[in-house]
PDB file of N, CA and C in Angstrom:
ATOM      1  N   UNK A   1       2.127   7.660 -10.335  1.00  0.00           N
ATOM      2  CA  UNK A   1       0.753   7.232 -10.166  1.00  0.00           C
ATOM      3  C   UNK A   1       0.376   7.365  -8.708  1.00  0.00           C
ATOM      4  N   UNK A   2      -0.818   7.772  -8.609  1.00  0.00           N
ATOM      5  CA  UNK A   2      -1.139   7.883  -7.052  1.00  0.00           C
ATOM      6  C   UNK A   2      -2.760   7.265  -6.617  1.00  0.00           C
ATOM      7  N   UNK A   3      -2.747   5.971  -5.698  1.00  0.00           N
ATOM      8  CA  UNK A   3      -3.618   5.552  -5.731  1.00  0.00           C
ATOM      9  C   UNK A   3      -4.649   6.287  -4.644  1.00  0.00           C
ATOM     10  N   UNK A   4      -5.851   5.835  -4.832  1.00  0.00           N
ATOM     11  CA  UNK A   4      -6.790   6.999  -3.544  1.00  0.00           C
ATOM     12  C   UNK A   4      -6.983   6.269  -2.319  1.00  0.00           C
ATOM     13  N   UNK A   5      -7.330   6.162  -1.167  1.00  0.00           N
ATOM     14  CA  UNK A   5      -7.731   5.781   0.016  1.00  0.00           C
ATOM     15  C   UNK A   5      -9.051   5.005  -0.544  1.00  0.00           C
ATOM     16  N   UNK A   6      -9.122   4.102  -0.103  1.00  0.00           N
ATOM     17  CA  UNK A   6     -10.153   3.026  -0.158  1.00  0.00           C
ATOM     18  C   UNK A   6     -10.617   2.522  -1.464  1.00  0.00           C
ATOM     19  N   UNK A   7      -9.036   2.619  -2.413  1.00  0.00           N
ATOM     20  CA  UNK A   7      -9.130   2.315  -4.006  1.00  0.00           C
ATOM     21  C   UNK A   7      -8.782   0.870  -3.652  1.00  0.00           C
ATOM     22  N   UNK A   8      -9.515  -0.429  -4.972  1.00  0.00           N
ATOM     23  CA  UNK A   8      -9.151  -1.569  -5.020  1.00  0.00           C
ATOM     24  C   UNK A   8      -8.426  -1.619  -6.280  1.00  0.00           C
ATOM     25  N   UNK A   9      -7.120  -2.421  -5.574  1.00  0.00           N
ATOM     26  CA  UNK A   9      -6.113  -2.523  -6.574  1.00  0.00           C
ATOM     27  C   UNK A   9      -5.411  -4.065  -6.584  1.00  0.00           C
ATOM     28  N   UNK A  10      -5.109  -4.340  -7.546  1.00  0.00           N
ATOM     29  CA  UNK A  10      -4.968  -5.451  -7.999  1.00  0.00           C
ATOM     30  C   UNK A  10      -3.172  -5.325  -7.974  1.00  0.00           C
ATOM     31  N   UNK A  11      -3.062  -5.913  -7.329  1.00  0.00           N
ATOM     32  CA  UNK A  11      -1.412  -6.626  -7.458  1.00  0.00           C
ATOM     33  C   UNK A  11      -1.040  -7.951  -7.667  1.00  0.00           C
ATOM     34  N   UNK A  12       0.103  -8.294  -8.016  1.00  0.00           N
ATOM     35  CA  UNK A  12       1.202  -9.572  -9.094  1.00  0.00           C
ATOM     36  C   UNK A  12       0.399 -10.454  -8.576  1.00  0.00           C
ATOM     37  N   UNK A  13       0.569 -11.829  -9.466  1.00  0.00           N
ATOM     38  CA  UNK A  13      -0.272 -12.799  -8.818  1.00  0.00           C
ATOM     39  C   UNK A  13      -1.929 -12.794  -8.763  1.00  0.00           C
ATOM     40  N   UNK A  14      -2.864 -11.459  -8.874  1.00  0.00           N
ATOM     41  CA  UNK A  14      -4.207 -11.451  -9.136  1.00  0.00           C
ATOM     42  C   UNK A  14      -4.601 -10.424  -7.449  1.00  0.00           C
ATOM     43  N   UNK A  15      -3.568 -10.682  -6.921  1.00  0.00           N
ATOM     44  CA  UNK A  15      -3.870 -10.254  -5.349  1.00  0.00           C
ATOM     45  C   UNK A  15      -4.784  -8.442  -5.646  1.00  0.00           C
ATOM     46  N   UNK A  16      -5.908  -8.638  -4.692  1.00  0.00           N
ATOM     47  CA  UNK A  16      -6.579  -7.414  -4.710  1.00  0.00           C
ATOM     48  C   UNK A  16      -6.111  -7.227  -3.188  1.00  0.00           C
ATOM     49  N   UNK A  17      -6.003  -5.550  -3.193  1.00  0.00           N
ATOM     50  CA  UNK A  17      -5.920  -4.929  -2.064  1.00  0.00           C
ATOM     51  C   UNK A  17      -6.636  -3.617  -2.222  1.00  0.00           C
ATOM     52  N   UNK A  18      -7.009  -3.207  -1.160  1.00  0.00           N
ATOM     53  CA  UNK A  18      -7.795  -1.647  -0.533  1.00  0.00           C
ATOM     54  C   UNK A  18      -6.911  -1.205  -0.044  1.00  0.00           C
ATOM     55  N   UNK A  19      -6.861   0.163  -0.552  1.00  0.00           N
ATOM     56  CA  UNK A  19      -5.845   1.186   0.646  1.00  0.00           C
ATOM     57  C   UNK A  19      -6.734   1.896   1.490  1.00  0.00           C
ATOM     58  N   UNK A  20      -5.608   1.772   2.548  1.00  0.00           N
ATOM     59  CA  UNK A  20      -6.225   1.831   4.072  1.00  0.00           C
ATOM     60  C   UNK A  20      -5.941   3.433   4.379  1.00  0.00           C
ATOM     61  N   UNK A  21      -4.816   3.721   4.135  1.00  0.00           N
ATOM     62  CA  UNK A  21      -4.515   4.986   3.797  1.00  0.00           C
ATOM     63  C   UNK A  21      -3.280   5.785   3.400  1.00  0.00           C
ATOM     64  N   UNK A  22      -2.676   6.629   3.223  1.00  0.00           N
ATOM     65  CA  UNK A  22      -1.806   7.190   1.989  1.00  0.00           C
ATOM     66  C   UNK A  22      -0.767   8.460   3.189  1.00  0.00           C
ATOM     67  N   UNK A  23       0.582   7.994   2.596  1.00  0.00           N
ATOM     68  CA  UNK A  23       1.267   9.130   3.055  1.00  0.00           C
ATOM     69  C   UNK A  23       2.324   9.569   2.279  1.00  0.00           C
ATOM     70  N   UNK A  24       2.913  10.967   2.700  1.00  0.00           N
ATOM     71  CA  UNK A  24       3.773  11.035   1.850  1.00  0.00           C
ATOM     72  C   UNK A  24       5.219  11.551   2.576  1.00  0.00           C
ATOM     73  N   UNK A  25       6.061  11.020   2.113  1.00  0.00           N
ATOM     74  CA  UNK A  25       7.552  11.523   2.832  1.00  0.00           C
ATOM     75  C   UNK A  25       8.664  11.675   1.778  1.00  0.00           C
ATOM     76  N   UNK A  26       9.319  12.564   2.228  1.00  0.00           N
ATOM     77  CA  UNK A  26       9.927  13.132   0.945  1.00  0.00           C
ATOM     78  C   UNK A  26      10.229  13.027  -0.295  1.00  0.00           C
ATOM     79  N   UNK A  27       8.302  13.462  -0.775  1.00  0.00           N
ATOM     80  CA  UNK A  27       8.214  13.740  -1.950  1.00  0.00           C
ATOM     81  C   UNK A  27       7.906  12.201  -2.619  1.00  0.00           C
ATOM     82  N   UNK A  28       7.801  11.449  -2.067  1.00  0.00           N
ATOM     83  CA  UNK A  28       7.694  10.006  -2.242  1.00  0.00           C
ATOM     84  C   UNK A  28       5.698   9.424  -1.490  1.00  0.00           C
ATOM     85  N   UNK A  29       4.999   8.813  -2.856  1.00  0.00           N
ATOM     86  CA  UNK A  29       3.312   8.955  -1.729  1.00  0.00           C
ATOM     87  C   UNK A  29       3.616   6.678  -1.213  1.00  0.00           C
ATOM     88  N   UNK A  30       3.640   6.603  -0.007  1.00  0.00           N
ATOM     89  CA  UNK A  30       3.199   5.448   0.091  1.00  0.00           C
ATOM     90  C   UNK A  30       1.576   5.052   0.517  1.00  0.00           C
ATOM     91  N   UNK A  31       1.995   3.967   0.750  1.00  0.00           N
ATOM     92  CA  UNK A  31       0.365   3.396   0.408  1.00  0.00           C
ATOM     93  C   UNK A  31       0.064   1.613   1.574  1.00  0.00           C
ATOM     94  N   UNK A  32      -0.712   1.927   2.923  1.00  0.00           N
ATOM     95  CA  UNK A  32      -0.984   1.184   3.805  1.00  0.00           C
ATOM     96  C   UNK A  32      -2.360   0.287   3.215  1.00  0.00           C
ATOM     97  N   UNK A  33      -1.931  -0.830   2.233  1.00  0.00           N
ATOM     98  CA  UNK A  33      -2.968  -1.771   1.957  1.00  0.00           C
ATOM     99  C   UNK A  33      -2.940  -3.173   2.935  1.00  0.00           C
ATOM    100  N   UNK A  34      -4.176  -3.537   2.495  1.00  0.00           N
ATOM    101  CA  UNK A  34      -4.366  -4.739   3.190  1.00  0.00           C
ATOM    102  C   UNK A  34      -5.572  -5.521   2.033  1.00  0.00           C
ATOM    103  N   UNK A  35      -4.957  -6.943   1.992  1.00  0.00           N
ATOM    104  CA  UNK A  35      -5.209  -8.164   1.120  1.00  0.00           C
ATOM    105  C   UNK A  35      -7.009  -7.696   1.278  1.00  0.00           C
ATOM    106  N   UNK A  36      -7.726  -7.860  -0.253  1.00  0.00           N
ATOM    107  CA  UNK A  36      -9.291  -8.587   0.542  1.00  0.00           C
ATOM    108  C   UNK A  36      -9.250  -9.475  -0.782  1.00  0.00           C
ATOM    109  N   UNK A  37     -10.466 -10.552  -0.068  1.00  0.00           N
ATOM    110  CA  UNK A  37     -10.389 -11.843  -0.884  1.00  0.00           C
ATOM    111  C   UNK A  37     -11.094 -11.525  -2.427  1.00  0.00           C
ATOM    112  N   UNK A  38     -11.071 -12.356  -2.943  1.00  0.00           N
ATOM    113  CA  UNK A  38     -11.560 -12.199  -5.063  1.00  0.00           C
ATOM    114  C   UNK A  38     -12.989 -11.313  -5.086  1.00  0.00           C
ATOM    115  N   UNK A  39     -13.674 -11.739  -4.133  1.00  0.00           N
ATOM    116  CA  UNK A  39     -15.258 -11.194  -4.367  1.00  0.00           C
ATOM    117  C   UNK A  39     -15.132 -10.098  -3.921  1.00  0.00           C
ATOM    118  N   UNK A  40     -14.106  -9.161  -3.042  1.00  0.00           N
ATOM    119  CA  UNK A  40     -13.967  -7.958  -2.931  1.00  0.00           C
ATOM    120  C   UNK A  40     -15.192  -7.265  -1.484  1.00  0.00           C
ATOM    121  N   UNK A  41     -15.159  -8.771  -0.952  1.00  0.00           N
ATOM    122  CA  UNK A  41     -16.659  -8.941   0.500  1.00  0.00           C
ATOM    123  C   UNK A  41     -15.861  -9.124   1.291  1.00  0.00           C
ATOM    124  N   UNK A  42     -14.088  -9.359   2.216  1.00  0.00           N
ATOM    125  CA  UNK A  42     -13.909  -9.345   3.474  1.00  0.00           C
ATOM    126  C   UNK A  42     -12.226  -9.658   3.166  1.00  0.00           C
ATOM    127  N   UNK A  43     -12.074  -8.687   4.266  1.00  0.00           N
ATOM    128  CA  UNK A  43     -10.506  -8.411   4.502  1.00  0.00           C
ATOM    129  C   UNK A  43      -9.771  -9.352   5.296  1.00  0.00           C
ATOM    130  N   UNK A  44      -9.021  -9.684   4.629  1.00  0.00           N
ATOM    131  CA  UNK A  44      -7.820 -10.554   5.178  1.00  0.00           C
ATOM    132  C   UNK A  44      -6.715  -9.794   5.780  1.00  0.00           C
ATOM    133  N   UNK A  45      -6.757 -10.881   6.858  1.00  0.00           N
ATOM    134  CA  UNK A  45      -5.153 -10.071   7.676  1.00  0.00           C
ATOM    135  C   UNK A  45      -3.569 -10.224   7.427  1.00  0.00           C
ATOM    136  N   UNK A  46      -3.814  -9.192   6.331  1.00  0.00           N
ATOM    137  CA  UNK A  46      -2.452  -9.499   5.155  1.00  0.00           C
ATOM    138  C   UNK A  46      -2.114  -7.994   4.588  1.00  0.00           C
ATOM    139  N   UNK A  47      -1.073  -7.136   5.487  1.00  0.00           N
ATOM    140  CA  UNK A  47      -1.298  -5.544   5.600  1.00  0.00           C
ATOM    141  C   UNK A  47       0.155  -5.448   4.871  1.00  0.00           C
ATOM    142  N   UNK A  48       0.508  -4.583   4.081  1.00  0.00           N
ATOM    143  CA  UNK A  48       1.648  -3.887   3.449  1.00  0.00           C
ATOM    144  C   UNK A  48       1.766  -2.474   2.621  1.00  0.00           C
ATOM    145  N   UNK A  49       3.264  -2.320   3.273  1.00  0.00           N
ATOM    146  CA  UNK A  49       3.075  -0.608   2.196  1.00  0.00           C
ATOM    147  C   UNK A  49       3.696  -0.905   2.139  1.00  0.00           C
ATOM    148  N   UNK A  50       3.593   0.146   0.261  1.00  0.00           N
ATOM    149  CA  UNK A  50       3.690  -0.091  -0.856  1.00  0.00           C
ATOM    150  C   UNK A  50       3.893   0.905  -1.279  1.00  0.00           C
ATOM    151  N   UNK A  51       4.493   1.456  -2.274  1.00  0.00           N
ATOM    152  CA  UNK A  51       4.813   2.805  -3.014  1.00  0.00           C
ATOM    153  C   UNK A  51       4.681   2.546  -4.548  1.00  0.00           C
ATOM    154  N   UNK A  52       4.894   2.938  -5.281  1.00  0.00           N
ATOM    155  CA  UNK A  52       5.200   3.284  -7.194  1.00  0.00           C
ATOM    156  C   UNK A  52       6.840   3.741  -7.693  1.00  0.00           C
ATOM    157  N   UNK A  53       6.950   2.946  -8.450  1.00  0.00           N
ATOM    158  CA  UNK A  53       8.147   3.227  -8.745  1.00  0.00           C
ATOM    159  C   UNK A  53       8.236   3.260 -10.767  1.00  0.00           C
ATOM    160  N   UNK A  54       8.482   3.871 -11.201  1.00  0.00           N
ATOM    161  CA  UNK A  54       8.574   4.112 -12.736  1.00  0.00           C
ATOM    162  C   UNK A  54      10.226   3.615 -12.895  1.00  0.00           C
ATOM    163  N   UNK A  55      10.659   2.800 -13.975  1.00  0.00           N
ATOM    164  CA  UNK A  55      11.793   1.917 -14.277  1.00  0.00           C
ATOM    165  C   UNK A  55      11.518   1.911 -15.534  1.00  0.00           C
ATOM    166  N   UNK A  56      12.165   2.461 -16.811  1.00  0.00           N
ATOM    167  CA  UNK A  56      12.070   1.860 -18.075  1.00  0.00           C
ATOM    168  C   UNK A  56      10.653   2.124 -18.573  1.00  0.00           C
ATOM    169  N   UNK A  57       9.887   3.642 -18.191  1.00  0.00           N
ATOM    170  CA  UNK A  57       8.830   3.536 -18.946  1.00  0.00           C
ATOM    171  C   UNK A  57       7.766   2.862 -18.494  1.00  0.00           C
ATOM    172  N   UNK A  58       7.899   1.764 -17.392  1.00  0.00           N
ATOM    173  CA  UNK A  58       7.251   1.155 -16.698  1.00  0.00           C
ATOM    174  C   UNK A  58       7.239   1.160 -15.680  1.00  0.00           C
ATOM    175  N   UNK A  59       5.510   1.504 -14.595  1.00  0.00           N
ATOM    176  CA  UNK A  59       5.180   1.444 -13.630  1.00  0.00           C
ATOM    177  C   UNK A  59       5.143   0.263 -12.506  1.00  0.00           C
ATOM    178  N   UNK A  60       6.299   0.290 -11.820  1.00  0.00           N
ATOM    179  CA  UNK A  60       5.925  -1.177 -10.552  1.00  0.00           C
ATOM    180  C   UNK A  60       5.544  -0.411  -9.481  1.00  0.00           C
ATOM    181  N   UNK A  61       4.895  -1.233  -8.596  1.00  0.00           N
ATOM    182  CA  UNK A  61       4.460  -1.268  -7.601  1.00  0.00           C
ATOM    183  C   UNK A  61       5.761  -2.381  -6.781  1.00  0.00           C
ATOM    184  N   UNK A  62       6.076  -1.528  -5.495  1.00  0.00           N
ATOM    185  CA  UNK A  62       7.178  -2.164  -4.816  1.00  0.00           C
ATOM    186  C   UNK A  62       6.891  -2.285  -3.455  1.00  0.00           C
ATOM    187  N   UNK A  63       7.217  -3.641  -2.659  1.00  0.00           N
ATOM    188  CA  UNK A  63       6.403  -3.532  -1.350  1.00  0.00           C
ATOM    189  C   UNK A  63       7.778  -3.003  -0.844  1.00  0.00           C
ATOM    190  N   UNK A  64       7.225  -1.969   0.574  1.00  0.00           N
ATOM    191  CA  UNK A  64       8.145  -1.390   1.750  1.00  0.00           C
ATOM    192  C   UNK A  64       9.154  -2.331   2.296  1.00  0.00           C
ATOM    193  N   UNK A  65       9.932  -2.253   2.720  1.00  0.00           N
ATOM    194  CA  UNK A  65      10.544  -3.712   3.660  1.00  0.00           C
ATOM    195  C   UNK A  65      11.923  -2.656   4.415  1.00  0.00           C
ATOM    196  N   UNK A  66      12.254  -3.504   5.498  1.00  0.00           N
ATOM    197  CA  UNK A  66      13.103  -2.870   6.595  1.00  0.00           C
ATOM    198  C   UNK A  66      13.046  -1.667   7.168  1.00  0.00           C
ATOM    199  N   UNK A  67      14.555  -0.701   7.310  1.00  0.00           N
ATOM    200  CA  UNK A  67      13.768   0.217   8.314  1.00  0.00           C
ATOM    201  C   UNK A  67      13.297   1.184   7.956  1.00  0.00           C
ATOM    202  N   UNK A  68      12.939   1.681   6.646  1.00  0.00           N
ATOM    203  CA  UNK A  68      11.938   2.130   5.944  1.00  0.00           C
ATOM    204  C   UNK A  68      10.240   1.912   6.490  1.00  0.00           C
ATOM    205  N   UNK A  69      10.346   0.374   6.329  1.00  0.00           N
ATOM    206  CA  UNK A  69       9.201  -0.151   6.633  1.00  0.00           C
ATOM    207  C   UNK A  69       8.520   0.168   8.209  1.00  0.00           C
ATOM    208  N   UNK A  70       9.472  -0.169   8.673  1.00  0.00           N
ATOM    209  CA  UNK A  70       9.007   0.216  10.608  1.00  0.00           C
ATOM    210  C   UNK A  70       9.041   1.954  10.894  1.00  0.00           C
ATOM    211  N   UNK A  71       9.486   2.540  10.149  1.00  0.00           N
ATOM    212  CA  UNK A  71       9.190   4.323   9.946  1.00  0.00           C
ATOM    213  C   UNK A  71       7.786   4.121   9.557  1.00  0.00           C
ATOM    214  N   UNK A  72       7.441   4.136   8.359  1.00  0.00           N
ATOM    215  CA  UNK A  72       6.263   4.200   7.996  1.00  0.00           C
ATOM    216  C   UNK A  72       5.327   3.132   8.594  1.00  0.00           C
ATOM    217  N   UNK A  73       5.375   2.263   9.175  1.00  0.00           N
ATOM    218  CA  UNK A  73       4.589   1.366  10.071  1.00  0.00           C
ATOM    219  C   UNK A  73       4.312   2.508  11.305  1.00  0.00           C
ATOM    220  N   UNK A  74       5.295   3.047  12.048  1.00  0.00           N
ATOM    221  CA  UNK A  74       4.737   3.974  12.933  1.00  0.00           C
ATOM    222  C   UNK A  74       3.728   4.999  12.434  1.00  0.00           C
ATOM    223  N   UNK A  75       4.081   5.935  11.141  1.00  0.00           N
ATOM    224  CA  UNK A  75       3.645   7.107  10.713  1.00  0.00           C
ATOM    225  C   UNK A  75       2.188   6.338  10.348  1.00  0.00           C
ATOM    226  N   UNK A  76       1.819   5.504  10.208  1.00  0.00           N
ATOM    227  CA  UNK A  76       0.570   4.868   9.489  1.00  0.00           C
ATOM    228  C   UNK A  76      -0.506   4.817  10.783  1.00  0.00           C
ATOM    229  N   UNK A  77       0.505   3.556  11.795  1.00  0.00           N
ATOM    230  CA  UNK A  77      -0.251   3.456  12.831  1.00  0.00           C
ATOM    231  C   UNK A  77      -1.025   4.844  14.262  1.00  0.00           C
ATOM    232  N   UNK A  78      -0.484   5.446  13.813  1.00  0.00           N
ATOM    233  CA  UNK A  78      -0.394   7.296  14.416  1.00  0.00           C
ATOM    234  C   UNK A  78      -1.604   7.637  13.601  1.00  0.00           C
ATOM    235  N   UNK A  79      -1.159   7.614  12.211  1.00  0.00           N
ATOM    236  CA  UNK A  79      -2.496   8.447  11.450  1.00  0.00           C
ATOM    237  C   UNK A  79      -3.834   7.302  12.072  1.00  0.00           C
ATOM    238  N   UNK A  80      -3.789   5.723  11.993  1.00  0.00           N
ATOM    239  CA  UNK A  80      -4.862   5.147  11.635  1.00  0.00           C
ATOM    240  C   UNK A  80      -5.720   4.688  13.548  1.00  0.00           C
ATOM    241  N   UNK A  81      -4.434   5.323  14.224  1.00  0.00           N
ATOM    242  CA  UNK A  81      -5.139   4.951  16.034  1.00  0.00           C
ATOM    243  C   UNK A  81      -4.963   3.565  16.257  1.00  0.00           C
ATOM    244  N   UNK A  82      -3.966   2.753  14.915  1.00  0.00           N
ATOM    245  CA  UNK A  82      -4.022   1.334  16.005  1.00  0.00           C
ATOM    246  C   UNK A  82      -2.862   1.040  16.419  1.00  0.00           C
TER     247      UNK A  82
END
């Protein structure tokens, strides 16, 4: 599954997020979201990537973490200038 740049997506718990923007590294697309509140009117400072993972027929969504995470924290912050 591949979500689009500035798609609202709903993750565990009810949590909506916007992607901020999308990369891909070998062959793998992640995904630089950040939290916005229920009414879908203002962003919270609550940022994570995220990728897709298929298990059993079923699609999760898995957050980034360690040094995975600080790779693609650079490659994000490069594409996004902050």
């Amino acid at each position: 599954m591949y979500f689009a740049k500035n798609e609202i997506i709903e993750l565990s718990g009810g949590q909506k997020h916007i992607v901020v923007d999308t990369t891909q590294l070998d062959g793998v697309y992640y995904y630089y979201v950040c939290e916005i509140n229920a009414s879908e009117t203002d962003i919270l400072n609550n940022y994570h990537i995220i990728t897709t993972v298929m298990e059993n027929n079923i699609l999760f969504v898995k957050t980034i973490k360690g040094d995975l995470e600080k790779k693609l924290e650079k490659v994000f912050q490069e594409k996004l200038h902050i």
